[in-house]
C-alpha atoms as a PDB file:
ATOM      1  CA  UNK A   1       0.159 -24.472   9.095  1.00  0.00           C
ATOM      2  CA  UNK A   2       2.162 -27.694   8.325  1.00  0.00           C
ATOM      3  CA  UNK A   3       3.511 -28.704   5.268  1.00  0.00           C
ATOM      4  CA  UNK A   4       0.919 -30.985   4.114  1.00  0.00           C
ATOM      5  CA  UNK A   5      -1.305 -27.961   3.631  1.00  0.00           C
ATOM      6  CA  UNK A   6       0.220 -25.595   1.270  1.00  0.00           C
ATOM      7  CA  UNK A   7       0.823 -26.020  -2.549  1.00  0.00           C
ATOM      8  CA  UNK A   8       4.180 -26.955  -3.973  1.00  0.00           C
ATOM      9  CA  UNK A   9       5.286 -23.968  -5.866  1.00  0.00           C
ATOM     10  CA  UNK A  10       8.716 -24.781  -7.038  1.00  0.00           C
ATOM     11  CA  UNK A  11      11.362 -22.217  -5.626  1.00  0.00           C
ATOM     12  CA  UNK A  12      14.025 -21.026  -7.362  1.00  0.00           C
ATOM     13  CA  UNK A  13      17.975 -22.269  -7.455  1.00  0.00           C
ATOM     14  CA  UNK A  14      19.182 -19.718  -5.071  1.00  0.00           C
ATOM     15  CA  UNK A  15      21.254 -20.111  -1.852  1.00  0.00           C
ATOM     16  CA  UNK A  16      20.007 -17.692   0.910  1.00  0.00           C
ATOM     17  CA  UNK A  17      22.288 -18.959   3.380  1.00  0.00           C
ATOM     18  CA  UNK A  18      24.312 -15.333   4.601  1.00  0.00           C
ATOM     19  CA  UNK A  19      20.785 -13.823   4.936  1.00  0.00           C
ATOM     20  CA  UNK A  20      18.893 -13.559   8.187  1.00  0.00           C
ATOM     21  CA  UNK A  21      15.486 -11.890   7.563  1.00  0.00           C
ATOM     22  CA  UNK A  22      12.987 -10.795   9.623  1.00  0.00           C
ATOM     23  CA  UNK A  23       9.149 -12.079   8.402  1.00  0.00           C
ATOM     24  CA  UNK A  24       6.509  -9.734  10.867  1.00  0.00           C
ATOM     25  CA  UNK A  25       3.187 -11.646  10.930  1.00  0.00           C
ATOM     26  CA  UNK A  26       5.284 -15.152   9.981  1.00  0.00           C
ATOM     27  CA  UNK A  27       3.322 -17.268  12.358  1.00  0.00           C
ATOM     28  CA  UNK A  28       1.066 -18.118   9.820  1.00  0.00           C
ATOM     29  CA  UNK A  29      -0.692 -17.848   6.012  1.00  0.00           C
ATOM     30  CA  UNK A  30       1.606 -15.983   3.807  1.00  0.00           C
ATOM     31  CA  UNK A  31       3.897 -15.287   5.944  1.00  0.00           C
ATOM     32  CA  UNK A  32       4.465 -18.740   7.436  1.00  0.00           C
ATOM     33  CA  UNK A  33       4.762 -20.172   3.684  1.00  0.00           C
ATOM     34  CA  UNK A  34       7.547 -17.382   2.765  1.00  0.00           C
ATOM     35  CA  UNK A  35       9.363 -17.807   6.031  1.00  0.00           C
ATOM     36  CA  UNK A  36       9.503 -21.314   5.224  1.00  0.00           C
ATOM     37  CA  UNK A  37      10.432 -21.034   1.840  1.00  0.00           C
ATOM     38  CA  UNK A  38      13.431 -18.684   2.937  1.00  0.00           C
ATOM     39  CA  UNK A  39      14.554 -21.432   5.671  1.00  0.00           C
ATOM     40  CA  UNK A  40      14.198 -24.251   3.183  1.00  0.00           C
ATOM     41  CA  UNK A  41      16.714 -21.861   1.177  1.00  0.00           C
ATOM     42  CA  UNK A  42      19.232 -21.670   4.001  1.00  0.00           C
ATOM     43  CA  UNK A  43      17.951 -18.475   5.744  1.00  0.00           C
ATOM     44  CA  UNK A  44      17.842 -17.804   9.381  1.00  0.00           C
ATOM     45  CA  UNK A  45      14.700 -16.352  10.247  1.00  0.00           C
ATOM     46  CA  UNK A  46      13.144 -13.800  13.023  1.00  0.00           C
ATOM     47  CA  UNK A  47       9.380 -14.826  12.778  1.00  0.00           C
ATOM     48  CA  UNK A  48       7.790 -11.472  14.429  1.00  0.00           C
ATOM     49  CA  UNK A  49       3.754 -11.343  15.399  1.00  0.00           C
ATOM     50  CA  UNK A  50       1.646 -10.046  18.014  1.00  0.00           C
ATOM     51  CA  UNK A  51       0.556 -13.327  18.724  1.00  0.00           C
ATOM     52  CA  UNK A  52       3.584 -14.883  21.078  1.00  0.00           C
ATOM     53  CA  UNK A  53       2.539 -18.578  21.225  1.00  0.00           C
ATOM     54  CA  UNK A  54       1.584 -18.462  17.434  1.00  0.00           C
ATOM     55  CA  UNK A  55       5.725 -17.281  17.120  1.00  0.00           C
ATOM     56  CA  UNK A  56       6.600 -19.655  19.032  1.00  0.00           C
ATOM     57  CA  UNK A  57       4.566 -22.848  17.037  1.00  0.00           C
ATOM     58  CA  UNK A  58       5.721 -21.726  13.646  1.00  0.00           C
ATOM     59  CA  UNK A  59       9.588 -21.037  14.731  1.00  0.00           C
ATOM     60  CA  UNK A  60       9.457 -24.483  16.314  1.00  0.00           C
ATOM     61  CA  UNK A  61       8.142 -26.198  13.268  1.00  0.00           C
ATOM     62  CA  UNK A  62      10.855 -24.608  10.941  1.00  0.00           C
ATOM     63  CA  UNK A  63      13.896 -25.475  13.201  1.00  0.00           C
ATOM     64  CA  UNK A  64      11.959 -29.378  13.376  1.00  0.00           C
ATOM     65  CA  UNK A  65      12.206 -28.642   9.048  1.00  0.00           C
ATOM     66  CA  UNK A  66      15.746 -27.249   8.734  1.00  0.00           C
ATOM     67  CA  UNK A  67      17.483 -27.434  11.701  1.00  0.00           C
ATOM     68  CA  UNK A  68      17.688 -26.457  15.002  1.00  0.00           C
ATOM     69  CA  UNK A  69      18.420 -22.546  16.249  1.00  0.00           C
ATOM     70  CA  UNK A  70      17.656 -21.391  12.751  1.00  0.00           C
ATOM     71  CA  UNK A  71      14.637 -19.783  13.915  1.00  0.00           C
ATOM     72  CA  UNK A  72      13.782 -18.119  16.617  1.00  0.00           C
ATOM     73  CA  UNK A  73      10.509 -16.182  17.257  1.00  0.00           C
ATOM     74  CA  UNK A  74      10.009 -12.831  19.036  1.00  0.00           C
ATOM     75  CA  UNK A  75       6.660 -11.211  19.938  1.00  0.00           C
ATOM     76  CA  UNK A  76       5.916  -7.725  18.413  1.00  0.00           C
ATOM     77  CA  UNK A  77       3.633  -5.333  18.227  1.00  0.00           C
ATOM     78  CA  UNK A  78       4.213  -3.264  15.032  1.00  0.00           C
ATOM     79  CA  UNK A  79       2.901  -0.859  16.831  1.00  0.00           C
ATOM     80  CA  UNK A  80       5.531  -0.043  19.696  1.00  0.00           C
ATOM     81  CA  UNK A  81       8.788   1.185  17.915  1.00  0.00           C
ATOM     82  CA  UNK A  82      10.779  -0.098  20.454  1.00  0.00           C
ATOM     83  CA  UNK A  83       9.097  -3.598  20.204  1.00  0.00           C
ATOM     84  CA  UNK A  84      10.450  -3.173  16.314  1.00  0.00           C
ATOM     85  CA  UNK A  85      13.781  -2.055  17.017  1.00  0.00           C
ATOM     86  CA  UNK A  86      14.131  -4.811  19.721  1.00  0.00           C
ATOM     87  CA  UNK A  87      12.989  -7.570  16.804  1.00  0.00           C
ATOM     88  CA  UNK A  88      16.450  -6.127  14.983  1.00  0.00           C
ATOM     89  CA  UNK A  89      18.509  -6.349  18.369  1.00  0.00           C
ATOM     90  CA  UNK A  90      16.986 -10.130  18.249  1.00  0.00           C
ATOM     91  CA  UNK A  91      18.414 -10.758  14.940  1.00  0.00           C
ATOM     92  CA  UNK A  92      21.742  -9.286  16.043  1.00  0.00           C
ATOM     93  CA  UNK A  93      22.121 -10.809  18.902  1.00  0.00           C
ATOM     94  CA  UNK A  94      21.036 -14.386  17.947  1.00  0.00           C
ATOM     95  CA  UNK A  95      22.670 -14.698  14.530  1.00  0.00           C
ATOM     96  CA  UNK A  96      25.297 -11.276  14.109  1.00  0.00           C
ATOM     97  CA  UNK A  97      23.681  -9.624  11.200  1.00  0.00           C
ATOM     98  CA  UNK A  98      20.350  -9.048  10.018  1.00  0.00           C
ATOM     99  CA  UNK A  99      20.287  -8.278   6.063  1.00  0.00           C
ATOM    100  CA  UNK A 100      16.089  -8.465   4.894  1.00  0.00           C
ATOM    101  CA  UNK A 101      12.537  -6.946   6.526  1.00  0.00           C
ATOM    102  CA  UNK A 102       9.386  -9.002   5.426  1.00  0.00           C
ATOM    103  CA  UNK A 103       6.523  -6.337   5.866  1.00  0.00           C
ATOM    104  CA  UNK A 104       3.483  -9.419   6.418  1.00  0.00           C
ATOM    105  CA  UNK A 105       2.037  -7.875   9.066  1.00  0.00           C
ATOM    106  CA  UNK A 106      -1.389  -6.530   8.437  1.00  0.00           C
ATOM    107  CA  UNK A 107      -4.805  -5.513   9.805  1.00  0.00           C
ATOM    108  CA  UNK A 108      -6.690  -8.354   7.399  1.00  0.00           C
ATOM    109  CA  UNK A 109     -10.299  -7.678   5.927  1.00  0.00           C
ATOM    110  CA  UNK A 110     -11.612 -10.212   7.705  1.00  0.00           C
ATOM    111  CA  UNK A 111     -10.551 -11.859  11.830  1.00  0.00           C
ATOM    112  CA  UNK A 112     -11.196 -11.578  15.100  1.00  0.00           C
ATOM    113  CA  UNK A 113     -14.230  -9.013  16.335  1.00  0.00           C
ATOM    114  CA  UNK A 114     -15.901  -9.149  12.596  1.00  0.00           C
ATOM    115  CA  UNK A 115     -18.461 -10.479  10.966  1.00  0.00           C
ATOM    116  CA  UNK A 116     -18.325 -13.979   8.713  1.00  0.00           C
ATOM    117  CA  UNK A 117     -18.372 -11.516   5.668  1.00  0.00           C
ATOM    118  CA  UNK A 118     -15.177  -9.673   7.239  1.00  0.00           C
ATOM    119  CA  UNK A 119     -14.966  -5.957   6.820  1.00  0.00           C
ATOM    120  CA  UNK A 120     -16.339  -5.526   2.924  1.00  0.00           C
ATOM    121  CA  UNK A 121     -18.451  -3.002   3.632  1.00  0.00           C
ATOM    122  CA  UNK A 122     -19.497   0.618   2.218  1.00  0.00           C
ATOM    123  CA  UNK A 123     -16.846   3.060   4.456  1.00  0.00           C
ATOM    124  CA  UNK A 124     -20.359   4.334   5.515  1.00  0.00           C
ATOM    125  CA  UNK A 125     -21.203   0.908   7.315  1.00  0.00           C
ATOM    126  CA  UNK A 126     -17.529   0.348   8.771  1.00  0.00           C
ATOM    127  CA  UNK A 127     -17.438   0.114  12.279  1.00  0.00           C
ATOM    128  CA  UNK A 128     -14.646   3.226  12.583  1.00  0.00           C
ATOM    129  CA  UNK A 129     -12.552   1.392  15.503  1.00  0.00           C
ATOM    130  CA  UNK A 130     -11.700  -1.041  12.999  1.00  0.00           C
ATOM    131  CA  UNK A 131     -11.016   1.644  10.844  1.00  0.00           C
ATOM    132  CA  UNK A 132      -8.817   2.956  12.925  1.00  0.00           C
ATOM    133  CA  UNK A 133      -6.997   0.305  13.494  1.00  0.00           C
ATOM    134  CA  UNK A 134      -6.491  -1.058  10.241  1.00  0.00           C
ATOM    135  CA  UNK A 135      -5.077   2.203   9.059  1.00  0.00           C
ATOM    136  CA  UNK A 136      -2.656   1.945  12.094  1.00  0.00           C
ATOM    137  CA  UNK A 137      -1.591  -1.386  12.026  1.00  0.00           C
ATOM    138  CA  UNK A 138      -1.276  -1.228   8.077  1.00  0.00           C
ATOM    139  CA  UNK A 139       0.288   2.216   7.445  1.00  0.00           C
ATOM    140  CA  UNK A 140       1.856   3.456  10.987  1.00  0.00           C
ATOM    141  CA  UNK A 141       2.966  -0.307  11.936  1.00  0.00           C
ATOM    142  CA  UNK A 142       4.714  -1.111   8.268  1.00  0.00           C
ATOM    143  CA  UNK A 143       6.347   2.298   9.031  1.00  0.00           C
ATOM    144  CA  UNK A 144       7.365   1.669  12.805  1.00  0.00           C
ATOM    145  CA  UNK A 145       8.758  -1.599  11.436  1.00  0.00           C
ATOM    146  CA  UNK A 146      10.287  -0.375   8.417  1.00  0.00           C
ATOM    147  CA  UNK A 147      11.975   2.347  10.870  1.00  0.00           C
ATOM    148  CA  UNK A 148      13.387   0.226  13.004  1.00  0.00           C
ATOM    149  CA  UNK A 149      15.381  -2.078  10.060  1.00  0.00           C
ATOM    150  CA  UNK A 150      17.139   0.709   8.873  1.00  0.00           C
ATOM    151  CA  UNK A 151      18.484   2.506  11.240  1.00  0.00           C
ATOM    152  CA  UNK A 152      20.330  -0.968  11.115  1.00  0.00           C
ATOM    153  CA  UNK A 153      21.103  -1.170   7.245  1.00  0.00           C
ATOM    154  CA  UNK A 154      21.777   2.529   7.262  1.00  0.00           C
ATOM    155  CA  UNK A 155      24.771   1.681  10.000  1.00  0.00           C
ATOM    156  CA  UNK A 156      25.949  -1.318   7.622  1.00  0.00           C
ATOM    157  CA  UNK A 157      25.397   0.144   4.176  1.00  0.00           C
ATOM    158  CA  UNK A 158      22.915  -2.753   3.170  1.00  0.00           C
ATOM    159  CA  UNK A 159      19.778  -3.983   3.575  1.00  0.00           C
ATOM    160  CA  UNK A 160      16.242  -5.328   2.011  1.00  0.00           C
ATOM    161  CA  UNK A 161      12.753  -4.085   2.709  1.00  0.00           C
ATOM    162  CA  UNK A 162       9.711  -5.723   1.228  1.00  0.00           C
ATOM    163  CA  UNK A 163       6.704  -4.511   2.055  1.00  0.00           C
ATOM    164  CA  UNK A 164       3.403  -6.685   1.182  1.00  0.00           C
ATOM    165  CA  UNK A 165       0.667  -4.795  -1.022  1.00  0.00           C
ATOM    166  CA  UNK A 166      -2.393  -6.083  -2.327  1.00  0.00           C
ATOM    167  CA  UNK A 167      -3.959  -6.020  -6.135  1.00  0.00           C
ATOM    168  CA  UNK A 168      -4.717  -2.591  -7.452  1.00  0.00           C
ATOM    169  CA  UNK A 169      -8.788  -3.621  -8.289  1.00  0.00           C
ATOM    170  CA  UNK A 170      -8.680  -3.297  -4.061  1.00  0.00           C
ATOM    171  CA  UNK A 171      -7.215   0.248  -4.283  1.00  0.00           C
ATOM    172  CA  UNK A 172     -10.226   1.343  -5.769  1.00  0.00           C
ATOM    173  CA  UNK A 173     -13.051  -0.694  -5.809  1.00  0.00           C
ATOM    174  CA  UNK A 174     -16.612  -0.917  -3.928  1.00  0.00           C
ATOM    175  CA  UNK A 175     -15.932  -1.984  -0.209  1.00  0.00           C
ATOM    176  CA  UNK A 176     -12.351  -1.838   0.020  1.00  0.00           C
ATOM    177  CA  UNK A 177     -12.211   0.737   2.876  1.00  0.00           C
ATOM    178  CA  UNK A 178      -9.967   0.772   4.883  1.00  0.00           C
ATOM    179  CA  UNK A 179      -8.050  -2.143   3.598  1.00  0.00           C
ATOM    180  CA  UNK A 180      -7.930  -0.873   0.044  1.00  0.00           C
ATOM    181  CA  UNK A 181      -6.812   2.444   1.354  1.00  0.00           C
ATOM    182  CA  UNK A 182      -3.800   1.608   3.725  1.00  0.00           C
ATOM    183  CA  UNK A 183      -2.358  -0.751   0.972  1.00  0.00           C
ATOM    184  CA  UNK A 184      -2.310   2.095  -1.265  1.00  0.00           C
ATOM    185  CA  UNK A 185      -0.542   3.741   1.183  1.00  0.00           C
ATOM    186  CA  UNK A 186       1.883   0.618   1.489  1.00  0.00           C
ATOM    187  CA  UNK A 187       2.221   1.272  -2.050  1.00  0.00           C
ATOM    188  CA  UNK A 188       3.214   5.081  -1.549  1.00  0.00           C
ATOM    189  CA  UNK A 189       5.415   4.560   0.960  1.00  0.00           C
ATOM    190  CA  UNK A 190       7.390   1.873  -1.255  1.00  0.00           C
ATOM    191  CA  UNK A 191       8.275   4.399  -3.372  1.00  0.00           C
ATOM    192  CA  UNK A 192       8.563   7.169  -1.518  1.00  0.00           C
ATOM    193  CA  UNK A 193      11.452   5.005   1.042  1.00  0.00           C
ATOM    194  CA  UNK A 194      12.727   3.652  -2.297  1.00  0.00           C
ATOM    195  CA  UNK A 195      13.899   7.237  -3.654  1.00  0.00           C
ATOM    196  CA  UNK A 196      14.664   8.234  -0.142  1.00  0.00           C
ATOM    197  CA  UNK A 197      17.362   5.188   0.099  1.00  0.00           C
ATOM    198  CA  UNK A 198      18.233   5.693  -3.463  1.00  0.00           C
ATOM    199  CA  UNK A 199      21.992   5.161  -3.696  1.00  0.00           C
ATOM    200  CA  UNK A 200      22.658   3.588  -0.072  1.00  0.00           C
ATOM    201  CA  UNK A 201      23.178   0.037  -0.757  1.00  0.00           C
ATOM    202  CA  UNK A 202      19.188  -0.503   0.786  1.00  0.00           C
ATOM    203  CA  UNK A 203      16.262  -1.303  -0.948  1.00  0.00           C
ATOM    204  CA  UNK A 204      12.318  -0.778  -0.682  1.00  0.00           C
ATOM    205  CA  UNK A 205      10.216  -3.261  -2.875  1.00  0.00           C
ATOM    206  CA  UNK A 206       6.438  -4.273  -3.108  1.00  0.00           C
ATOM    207  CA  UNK A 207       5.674  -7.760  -3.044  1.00  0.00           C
ATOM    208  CA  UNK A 208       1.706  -8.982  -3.915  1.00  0.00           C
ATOM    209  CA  UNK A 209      -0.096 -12.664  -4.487  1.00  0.00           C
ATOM    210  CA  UNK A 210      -1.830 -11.114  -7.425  1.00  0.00           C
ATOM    211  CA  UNK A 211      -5.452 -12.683  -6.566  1.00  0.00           C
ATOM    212  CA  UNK A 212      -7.044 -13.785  -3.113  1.00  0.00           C
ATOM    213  CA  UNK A 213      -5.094 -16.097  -1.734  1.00  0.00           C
ATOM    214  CA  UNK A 214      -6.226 -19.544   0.285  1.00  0.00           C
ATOM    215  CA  UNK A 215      -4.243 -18.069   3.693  1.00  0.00           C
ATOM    216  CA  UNK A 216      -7.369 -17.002   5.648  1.00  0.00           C
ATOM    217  CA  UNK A 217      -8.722 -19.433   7.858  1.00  0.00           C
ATOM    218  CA  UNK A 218     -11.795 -16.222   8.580  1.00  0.00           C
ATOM    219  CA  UNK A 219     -12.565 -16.540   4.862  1.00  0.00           C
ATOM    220  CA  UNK A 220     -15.587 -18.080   4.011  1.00  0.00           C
ATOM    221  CA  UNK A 221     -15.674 -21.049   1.697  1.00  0.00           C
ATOM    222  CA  UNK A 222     -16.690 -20.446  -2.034  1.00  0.00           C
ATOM    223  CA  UNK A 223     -16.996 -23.387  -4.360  1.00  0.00           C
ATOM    224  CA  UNK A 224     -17.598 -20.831  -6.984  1.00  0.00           C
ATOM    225  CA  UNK A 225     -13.864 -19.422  -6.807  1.00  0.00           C
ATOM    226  CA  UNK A 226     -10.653 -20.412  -7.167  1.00  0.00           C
ATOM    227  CA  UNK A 227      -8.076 -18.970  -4.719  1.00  0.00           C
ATOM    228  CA  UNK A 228      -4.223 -18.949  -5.216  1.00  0.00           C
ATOM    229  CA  UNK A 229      -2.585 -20.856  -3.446  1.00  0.00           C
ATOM    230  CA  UNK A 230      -0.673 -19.910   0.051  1.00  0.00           C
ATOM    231  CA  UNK A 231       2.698 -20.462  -1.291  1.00  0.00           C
ATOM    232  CA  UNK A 232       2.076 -18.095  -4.653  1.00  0.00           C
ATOM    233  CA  UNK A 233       4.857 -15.824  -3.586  1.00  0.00           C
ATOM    234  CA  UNK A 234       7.265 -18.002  -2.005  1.00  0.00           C
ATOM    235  CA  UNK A 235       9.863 -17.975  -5.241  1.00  0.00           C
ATOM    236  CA  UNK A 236       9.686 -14.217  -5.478  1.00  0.00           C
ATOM    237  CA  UNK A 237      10.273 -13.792  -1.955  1.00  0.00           C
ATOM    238  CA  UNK A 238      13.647 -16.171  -2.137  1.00  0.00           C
ATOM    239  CA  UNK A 239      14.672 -13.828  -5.201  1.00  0.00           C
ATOM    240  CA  UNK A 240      13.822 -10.677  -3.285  1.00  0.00           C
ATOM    241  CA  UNK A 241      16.104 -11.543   0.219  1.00  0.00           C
ATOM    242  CA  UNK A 242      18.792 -12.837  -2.150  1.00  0.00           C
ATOM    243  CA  UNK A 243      21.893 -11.297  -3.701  1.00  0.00           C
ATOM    244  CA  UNK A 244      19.764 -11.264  -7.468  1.00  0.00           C
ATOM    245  CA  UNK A 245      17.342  -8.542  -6.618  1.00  0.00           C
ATOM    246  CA  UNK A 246      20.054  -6.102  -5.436  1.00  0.00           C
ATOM    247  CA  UNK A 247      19.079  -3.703  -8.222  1.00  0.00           C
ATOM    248  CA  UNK A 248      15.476  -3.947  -7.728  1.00  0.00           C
ATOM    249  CA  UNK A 249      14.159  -0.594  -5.754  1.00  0.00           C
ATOM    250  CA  UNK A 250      10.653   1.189  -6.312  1.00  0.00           C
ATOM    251  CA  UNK A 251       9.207  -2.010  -7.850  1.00  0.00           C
ATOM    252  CA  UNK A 252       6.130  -4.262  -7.623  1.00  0.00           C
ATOM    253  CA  UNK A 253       6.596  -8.016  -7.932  1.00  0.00           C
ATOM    254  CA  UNK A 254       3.249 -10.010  -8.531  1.00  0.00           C
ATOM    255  CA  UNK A 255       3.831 -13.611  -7.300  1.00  0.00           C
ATOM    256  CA  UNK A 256       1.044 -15.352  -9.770  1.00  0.00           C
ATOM    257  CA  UNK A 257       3.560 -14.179 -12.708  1.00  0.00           C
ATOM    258  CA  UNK A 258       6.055 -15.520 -11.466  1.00  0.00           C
ATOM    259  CA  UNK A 259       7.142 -18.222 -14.416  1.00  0.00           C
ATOM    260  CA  UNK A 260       9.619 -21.159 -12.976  1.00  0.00           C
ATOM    261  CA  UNK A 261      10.494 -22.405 -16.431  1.00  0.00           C
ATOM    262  CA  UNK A 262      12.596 -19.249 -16.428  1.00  0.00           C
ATOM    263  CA  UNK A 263      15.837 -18.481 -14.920  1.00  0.00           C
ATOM    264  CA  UNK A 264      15.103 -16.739 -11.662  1.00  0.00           C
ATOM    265  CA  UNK A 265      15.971 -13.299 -12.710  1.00  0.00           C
ATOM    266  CA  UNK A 266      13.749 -13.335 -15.879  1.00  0.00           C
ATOM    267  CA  UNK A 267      11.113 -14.951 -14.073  1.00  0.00           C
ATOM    268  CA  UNK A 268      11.544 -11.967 -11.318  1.00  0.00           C
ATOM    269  CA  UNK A 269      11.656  -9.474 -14.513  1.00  0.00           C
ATOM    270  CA  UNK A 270       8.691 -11.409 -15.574  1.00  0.00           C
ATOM    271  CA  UNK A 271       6.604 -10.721 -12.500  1.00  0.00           C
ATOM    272  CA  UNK A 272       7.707  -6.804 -12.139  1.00  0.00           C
ATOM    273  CA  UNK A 273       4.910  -4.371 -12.954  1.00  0.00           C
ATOM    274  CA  UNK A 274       4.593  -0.777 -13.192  1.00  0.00           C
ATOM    275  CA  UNK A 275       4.098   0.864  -9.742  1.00  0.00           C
ATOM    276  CA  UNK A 276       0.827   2.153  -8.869  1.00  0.00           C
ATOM    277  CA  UNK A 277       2.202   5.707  -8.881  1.00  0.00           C
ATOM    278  CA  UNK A 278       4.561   6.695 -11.331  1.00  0.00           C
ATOM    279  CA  UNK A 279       4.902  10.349 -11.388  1.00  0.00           C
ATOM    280  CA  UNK A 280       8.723  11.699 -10.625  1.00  0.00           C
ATOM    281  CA  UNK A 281       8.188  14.956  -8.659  1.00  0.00           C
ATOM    282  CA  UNK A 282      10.204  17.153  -6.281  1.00  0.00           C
ATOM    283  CA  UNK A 283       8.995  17.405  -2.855  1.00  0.00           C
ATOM    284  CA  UNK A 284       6.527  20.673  -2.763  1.00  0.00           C
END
C-alpha cells in the first residue's frame, strides 16, 4: 500500500482543500491511491471499509503523508444503512462538513473464499452465495451508501457522488456474471440518481480505470499482459471532488484518457464518454 508501490500519474493543479470526502473501500488498491491523491491535494478524508484494522493502516499512513488528523478511518459495512449514515455523522463531527462520496466499495471478481482464477465463470458454474453477495454488496451497498450522503447534501444544497463502474466489454461479455451485471447496474443507477438530483446543487458521476488495473493482490500474475497502473484514476478523481466538475452529472469519466498535457478541464472533457444507457424516457 505505500508509496513506493504505485505509479506516478501526475495530478492535476487543483486545490481540494474545503472538501472532505468520504472514499468506502479506501484501505487499499484504488481506493487507497485516490484517497491519497485527494489528501496530497489538501482533502480531509473518511476512509470507510469493512475491514477496521485495514482503515485504520491506510488513515494512519496518510496523516504520516500530509499531516496529522486529516484522516480518520471508520469501519462500515455498506450494507447496514445506519453504518452509512454514521460514516456521514463521522465526517461531520470530525471536520464540520462533508462535501464528496467515493463509491470504491465492491464485491471484487476475485478474494477471499474463491478460487486463484476468481469468480470468471459461466453464471451456470457460479457458486450462487457469491452471487448473492456480489449483487448486494455492489448494487444494494452503493445504494445504502449513496443514501446515506444525501440526505446530507440534500440538507446543504451540495454535494458529489461518484460511483466506480467498470469497462463496458465486462457488461456483456463471457464470464462476467455477477460482476459484469451489478456494474451495469452501478451504471443505471448513475443516471437514474443523476436526473433524480437534477437541479439541486448534487451530482451523480461514473468514474472507471478503463482496463484491469494492477490493484488486486488475488490476481494472478500474467507476463503476457499489461495492467494499468493503480493510480490511473487518481487525476480524474481530484477533478471530480473539486469545484471544476460542478457541471458534470450523468457522465462517465475513463481514467486511462485522462491526458495531463491538458488543462484539467479539457483533460476531464477528454476522458468523458457516452453513458452506457442513453435513452431519455418518462418513468412508465
Amino acid at each position: 500500500m505505500g508509496r513506493d508501490d504505485m505509479a506516478t500519474f501526475l495530478l492535476p493543479d487543483i486545490s481540494l482543500e474545503e472538501k472532505v470526502v468520504i472514499m468506502t473501500g479506501g484501505d487499499r488498491g484504488l481506493g487507497f491511491s485516490m484517497a491519497k491523491a485527494m489528501a496530497e491535494k489538501g482533502a480531509r478524508l473518511v476512509i470507510a471499509s469493512i475491514d477496521v484494522e485495514g482503515c485504520l493502516r491506510a488513515s494512519e499512513e496518510l496523516n504520516k503523508l500530509v499531516g496529522a488528523g486529516r484522516v480518520i478511518a471508520t469501519g462500515t459495512d455498506i450494507l447496514d444503512l445506519e453504518q452509512c449514515r454514521n460514516a456521514v455523522s463521522q465526517a461531520l463531527d470530525k471536520f464540520g462538513r462533508c462535501d464528496v462520496l467515493y463509491n470504491n466499495a465492491r464485491r471484487l471478481m476475485r478474494g477471499p473464499g474463491l478460487p486463484a482464477h476468481g469468480n470468471s465463470l459461466p453464471f451456470f458454474e457460479t457458486d450462487p452465495e457469491i452471487y448473492r453477495q456480489t449483487v448486494e454488496v455492489n448494487v444494494i451497498g452503493t445504494f445504502f451508501m449513496a443514501r446515506a450522503a444525501v440526505e446530507h447534501f440534500r440538507h446543504v444544497g451540495s454535494g458529489k457522488i461518484i460511483n466506480v463502474s467498470t469497462s463496458r466489454r465486462n457488461f456483456s461479455g463471457p464470464r462476467n456474471s455477477p460482476y459484469g451485471v451489478t456494474k451495469a447496474a452501478v451504471e443505471s443507477e448513475t443516471l437514474i440518481w443523476a436526473r433524480d438530483l437534477d437541479g439541486t446543487g448534487i451530482t451523480v458521476n461514473a468514474l472507471l480505470p478503463g482496463g484491469s488495473a494492477d490493484a488486486d493482490p488475488n490476481r494472478p500474475k500474467d507476463p503476457n499482459k499489461k495492467l494499468l497502473p493503480v493510480d490511473i484514476m487518481d487525476p480524474l478523481a481530484v477533478w471530480l471532488a473539486s469545484g471544476q466538475s460542478d457541471a458534470a452529472n450523468g457522465c462517465r469519466f475513463v481514467g486511462k484518457l485522462w491526458n495531463p498535457k491538458l488543462d484539467p478541464d479539457e483533460a476531464a472533457e477528454g476522458a468523458r464518454e457516452e453513458p452506457v444507457f442513453m435513452e431519455q424516457q418518462e418513468p412508465a
